[in-house]
Protein backbone atom coordinates (compact mmCIF):
# COMPACT_ATOMS: atom_id res chain seq x y z
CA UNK A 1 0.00 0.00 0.00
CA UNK A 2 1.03 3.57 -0.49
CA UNK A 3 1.08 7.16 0.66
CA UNK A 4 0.38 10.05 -1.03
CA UNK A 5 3.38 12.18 -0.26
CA UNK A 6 2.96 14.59 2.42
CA UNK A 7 -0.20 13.43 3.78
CA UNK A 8 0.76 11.37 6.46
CA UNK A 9 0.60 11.80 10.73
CA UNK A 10 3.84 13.63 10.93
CA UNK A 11 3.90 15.66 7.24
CA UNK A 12 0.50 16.69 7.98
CA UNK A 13 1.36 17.69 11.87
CA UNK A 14 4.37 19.48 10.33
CA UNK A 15 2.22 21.32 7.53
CA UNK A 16 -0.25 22.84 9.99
CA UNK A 17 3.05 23.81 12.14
CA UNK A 18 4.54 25.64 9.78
CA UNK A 19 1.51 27.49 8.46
CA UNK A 20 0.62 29.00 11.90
CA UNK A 21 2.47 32.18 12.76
CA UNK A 22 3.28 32.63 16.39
CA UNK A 23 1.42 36.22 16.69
CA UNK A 24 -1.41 33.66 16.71
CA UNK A 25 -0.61 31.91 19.34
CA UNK A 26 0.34 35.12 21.64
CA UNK A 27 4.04 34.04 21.22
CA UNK A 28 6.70 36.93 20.68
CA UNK A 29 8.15 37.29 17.55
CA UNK A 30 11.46 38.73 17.25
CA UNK A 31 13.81 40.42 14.57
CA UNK A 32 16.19 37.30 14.72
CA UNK A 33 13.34 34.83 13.80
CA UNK A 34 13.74 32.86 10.83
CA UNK A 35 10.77 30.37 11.22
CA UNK A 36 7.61 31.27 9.67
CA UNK A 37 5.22 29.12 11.53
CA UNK A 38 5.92 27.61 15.31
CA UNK A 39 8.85 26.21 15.98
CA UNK A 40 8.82 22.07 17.37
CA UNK A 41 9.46 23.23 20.87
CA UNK A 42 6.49 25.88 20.91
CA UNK A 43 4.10 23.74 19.19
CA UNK A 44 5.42 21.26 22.25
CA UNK A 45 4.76 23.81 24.83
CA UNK A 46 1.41 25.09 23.93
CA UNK A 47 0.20 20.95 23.04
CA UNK A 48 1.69 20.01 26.77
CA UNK A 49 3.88 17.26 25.44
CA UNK A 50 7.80 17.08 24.83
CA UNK A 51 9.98 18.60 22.08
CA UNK A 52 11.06 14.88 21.58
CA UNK A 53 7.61 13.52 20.99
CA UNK A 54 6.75 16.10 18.14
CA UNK A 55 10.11 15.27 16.60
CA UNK A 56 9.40 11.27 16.83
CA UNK A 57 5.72 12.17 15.24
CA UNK A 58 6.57 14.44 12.71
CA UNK A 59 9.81 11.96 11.87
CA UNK A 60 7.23 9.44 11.71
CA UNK A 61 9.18 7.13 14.21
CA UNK A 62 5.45 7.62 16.35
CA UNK A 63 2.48 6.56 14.74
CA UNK A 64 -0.24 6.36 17.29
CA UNK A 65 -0.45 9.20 19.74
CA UNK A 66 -3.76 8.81 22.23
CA UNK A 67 -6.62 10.54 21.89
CA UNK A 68 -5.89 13.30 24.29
CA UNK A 69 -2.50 14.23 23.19
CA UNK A 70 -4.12 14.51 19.30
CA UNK A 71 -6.79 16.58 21.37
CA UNK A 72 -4.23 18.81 22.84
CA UNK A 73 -2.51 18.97 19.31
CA UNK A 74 -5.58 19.73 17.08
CA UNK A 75 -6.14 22.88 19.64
CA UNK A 76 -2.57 24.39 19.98
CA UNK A 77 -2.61 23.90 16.15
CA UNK A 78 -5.64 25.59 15.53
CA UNK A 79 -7.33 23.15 13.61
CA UNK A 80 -10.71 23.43 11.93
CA UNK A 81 -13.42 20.57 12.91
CA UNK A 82 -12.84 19.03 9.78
CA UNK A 83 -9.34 19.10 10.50
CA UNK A 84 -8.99 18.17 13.72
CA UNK A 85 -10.72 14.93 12.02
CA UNK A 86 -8.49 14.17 9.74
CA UNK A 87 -5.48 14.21 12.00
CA UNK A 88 -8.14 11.91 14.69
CA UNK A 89 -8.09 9.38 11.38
CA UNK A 90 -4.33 9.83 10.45
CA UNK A 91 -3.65 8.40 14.00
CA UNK A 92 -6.16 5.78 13.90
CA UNK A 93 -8.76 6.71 15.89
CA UNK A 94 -12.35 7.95 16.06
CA UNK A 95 -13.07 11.45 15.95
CA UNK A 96 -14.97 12.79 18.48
CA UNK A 97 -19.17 12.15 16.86
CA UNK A 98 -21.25 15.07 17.42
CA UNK A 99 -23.26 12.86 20.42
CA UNK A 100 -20.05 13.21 22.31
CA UNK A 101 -18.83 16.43 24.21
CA UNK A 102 -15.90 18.00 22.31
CA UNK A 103 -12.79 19.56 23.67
CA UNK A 104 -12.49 21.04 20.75
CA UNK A 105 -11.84 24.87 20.28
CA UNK A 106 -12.55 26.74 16.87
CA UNK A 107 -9.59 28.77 15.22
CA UNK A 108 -11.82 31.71 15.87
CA UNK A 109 -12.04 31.12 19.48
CA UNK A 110 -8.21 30.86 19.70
CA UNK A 111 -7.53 34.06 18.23
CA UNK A 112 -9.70 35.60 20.68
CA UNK A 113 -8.63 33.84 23.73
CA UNK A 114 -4.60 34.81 22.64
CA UNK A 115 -5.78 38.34 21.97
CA UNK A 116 -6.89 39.50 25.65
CA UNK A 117 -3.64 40.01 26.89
CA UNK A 118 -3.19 39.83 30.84
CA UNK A 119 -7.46 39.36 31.67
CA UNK A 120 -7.36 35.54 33.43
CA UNK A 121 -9.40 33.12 31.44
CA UNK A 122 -10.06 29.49 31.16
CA UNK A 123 -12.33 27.30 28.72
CA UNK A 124 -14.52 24.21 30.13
CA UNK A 125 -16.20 21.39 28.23
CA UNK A 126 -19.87 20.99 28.42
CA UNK A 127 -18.76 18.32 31.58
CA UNK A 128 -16.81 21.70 33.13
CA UNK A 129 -13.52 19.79 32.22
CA UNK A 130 -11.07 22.40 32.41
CA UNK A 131 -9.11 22.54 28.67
CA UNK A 132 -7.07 25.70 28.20
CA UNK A 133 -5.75 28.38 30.44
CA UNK A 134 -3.71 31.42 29.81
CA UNK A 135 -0.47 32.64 32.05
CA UNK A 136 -2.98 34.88 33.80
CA UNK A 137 -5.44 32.42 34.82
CA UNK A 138 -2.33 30.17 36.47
CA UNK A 139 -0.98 33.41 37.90
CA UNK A 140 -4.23 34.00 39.73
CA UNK A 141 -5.77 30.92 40.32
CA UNK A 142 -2.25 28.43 40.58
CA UNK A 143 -1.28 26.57 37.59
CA UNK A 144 -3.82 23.67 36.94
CA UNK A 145 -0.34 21.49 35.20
CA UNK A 146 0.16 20.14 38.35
CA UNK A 147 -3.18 18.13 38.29
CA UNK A 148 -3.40 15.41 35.99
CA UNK A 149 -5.65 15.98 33.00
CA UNK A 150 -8.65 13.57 33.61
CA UNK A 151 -8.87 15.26 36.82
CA UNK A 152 -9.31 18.72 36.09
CA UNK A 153 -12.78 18.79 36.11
CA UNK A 154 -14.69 22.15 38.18
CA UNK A 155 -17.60 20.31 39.23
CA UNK A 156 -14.76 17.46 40.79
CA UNK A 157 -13.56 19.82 42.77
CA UNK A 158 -17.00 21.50 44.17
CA UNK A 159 -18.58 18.31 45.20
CA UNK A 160 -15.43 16.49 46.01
CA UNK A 161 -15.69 12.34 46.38
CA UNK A 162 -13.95 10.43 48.92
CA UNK A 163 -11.19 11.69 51.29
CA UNK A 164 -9.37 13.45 48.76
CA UNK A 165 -10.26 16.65 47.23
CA UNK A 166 -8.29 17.55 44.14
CA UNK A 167 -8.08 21.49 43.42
CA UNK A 168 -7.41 22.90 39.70
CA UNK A 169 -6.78 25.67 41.27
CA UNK A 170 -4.37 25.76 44.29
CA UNK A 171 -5.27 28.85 46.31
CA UNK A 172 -8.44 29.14 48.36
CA UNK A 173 -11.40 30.88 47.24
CA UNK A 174 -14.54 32.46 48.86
CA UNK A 175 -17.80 32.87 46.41
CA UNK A 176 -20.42 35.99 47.45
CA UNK A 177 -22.91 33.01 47.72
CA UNK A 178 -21.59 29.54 47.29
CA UNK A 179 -24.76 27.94 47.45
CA UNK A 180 -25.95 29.58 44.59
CA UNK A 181 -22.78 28.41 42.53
CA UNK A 182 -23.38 25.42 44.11
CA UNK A 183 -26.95 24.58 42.76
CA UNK A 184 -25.85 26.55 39.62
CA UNK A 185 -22.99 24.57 38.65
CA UNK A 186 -25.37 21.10 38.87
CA UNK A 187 -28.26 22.88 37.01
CA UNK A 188 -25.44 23.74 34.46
CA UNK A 189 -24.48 20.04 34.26
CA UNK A 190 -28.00 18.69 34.01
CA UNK A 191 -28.82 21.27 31.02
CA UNK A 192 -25.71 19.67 29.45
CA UNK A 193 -26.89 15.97 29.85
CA UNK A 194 -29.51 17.60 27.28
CA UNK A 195 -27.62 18.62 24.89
CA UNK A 196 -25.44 15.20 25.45
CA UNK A 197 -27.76 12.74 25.93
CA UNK A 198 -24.78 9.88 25.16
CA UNK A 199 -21.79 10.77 25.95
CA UNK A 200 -20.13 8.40 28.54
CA UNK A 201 -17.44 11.26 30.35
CA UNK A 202 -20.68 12.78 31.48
CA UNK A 203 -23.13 9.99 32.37
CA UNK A 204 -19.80 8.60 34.32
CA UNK A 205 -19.43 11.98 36.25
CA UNK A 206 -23.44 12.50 36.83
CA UNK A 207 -22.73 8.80 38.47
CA UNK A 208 -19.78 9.21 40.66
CA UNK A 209 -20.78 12.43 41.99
CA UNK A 210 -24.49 11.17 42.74
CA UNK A 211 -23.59 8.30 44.28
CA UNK A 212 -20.47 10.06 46.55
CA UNK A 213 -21.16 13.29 47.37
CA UNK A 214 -24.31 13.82 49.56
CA UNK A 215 -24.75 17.51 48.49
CA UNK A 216 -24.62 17.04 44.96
CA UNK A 217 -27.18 13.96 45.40
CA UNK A 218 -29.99 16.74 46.59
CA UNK A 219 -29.02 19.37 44.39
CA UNK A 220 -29.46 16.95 41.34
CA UNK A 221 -32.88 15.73 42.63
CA UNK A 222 -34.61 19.27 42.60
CA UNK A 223 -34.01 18.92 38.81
CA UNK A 224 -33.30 22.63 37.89
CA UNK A 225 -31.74 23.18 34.50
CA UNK A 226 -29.95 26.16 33.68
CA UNK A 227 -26.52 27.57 33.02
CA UNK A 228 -23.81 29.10 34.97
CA UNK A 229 -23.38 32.23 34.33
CA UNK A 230 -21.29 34.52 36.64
CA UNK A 231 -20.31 35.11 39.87
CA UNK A 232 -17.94 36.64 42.53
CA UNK A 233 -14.89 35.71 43.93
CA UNK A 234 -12.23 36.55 45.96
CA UNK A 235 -9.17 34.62 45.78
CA UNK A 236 -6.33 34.09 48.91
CA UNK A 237 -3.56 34.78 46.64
CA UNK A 238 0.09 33.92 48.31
CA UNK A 239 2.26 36.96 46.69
CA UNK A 240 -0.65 39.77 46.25
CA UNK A 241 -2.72 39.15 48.64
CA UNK A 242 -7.03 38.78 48.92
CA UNK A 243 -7.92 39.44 45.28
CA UNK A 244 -11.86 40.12 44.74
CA UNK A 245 -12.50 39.24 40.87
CA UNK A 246 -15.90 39.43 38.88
CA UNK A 247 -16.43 35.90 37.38
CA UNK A 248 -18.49 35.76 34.13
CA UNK A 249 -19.36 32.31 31.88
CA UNK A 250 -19.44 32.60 28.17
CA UNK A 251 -20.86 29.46 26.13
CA UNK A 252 -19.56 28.92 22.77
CA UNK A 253 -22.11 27.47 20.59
CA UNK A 254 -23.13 24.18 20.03
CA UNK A 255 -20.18 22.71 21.40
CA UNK A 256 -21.18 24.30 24.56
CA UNK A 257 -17.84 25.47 25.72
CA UNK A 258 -17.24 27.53 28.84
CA UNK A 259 -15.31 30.65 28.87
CA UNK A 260 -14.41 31.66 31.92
CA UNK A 261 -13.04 35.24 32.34
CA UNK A 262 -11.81 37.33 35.72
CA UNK A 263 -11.77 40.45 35.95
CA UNK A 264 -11.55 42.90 38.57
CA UNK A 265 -13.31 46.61 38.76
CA UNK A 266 -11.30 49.28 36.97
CA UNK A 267 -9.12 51.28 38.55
CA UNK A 268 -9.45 48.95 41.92
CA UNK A 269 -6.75 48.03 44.17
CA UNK A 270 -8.17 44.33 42.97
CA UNK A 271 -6.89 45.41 39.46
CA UNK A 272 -3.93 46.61 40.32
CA UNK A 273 -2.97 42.82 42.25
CA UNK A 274 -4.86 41.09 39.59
CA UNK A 275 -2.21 42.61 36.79
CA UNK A 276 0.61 42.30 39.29
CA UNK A 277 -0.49 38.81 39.89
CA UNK A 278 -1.28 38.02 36.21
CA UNK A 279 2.54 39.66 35.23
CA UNK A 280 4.47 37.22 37.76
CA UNK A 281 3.00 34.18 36.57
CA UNK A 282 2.33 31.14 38.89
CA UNK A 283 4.07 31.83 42.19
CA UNK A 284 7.04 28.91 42.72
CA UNK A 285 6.67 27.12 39.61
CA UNK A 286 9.58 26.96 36.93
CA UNK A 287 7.28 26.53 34.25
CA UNK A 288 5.38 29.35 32.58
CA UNK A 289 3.06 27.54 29.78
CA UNK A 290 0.74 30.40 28.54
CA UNK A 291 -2.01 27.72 27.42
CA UNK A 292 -1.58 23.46 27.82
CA UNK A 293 -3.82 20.80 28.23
C-alpha cells in the first residue's frame, strides 16, 4: 500500500506547524526569527507534550499518539473541525461524533482567547472539564499542570468524592454566595446531559458524583436546569494578597464550551494585584506555559 506524499501523521502535523504564525498563538516574535510558523518546541509547549515527541511524530518514528494528546494537538494547532478529524483518522482513531462532548476549540475562538492580553481566562467542556488556560489564569488561580488531566474537572472539585479533594486551582477561594454556585454549577451540568444525551465522560461523572457526594445527590434531585453564568470571587492569593474578581461564563455554541473570564473593577486596588499577579505568573513554579492541556 502507499502514501500520497505529504499526507501522512507527521507531514500533515508538520504542515499545519509551519503554516501557523506565532502572533497567533500570543508568542513573541522577534527580529532574529527565521521560522515562519511555530517552531517544534512551541508547538510542544502550547500541546503540553515534549519537544522529543513532536520530533518522533513528525519523523514518523510515532504513529499512534492517544486521543488526548491529538486533542491537545488539534487545539494548539488551531485546527478546523474538519481538521482536527483528519489528524483523529491519520492516527487511527475515532473522531470525536457530534453525540459526544468536544474539547475542541474553533480557530476563531483561539484568536480571541490569545488576543486579551493579561485578563485571566479558562475554557470548560460541556462536563466543566477544564481545557485551556492562559499565564494569567495560572498566575491568579495556581497553575492547573500540576493536576493530571482527567482530573481537572470544576464540578470534581465543588462536590469532592472520597477523602481526597483535588483542586485545579491551588489557592483558596470564597464565592459571594456559594450555594448559589453550588446549585448553579449542577443545574449547568443537568442542562448539558440535554444537549449530550450519550456521551459516557458525562453519564460517568453524573454517576460518581451522585452516588459520593451527599450535596450534589440533593441538588441533582430538585431537577433545575440552567446555566452558569457569573459570579464573585475573591481569591487568597500567596504573593498579592485577597484578590476580589468578577467571574463571568461565556458558552460557545453548540459545542457548549465555557469561557471563563476574571476580571476585577477598573481602577481597583483588585486590578492593580490582579495585573501584578497576572505579570508574575504562577508563584514557585519553573514553568510558565501560557495555554496546555
Amino acid at each position: 500500500m502507499t502514501t500520497t506524499p505529504g499526507a501522512g501523521l507527521g507531514a500533515m502535523i508538520r504542515t499545519w506547524r509551519n503554516r501557523l504564525p506565532p502572533s497567533a498563538a500570543a508568542l513573541p516574535v522577534g527580529p532574529a526569527r527565521r521560522a515562519v510558523g511555530l517552531r517544534r518546541e512551541e508547538l510542544a509547549e502550547l500541546a503540553g507534550v515534549s519537544v522529543d515527541y513532536v520530533v518522533r511524530l513528525e519523523q514518523g518514528r510515532a504513529t499512534t499518539p492517544s486521543a488526548p494528546v491529538v486533542a491537545s494537538l488539534a487545539r494548539a494547532l488551531q485546527l478546523s473541525t474538519a481538521e482536527r478529524d483528519h489528524l483523529y483518522r491519520l492516527a487511527h482513531l475515532v473522531p470525536p461524533t457530534d453525540g459526544a462532548i468536544s474539547g475542541h476549540i474553533p480557530p476563531g475562538v483561539q484568536r480571541v482567547l490569545t488576543r486579551l492580553g493579561d485578563v485571566a481566562v479558562a475554557v470548560f467542556a460541556a462536563d466543566w472539564q477544564l481545557i485551556w488556560w492562559n499565564r494569567s489564569w495560572a498566575g491568579l488561580l495556581g497553575d492547573p499542570s500540576s493536576v493530571p488531566p482527567r482530573l481537572r474537572n470544576f464540578a470534581r472539585e465543588r462536590f469532592p468524592v472520597g477523602a481526597g479533594t483535588v483542586r485545579i486551582g491551588l489557592w483558596p477561594v470564597t464565592e459571594l454566595d456559594r450555594d448559589a454556585t453550588d446549585a448553579a454549577v449542577v443545574s449547568d451540568l443537568r442542562r448539558a446531559t440535554g444537549r449530550f444525551p450519550h456521551d459516557r465522560r458525562l453519564a460517568e461523572l453524573i454517576r460518581v458524583l451522585t452516588a459520593g457526594n451527599r450535596r450534589f445527590a440533593d441538588l441533582w434531585a430538585v431537577g433545575t436546569v440552567a446555566a452558569h453564568r457569573a459570579d464573585r470571587k475573591t481569591i487568597a492569593h500567596p504573593s498579592v494578597g485577597p484578590v476580589a474578581v468578577d467571574c463571568d461564563v461565556l458558552i460557545d455554541g453548540d459545542s457548549e464550551l465555557k469561557i471563563v473570564i476574571m476580571t476585577a473593577a477598573p481602577g481597583s486596588a483588585d486590578e492593580t494585584k490582579l495585573r501584578l499577579a497576572a505579570v508574575a505568573g504562577p508563584p514557585d513554579t519553573t514553568n510558565s506555559s501560557s495555554a496546555r492541556r
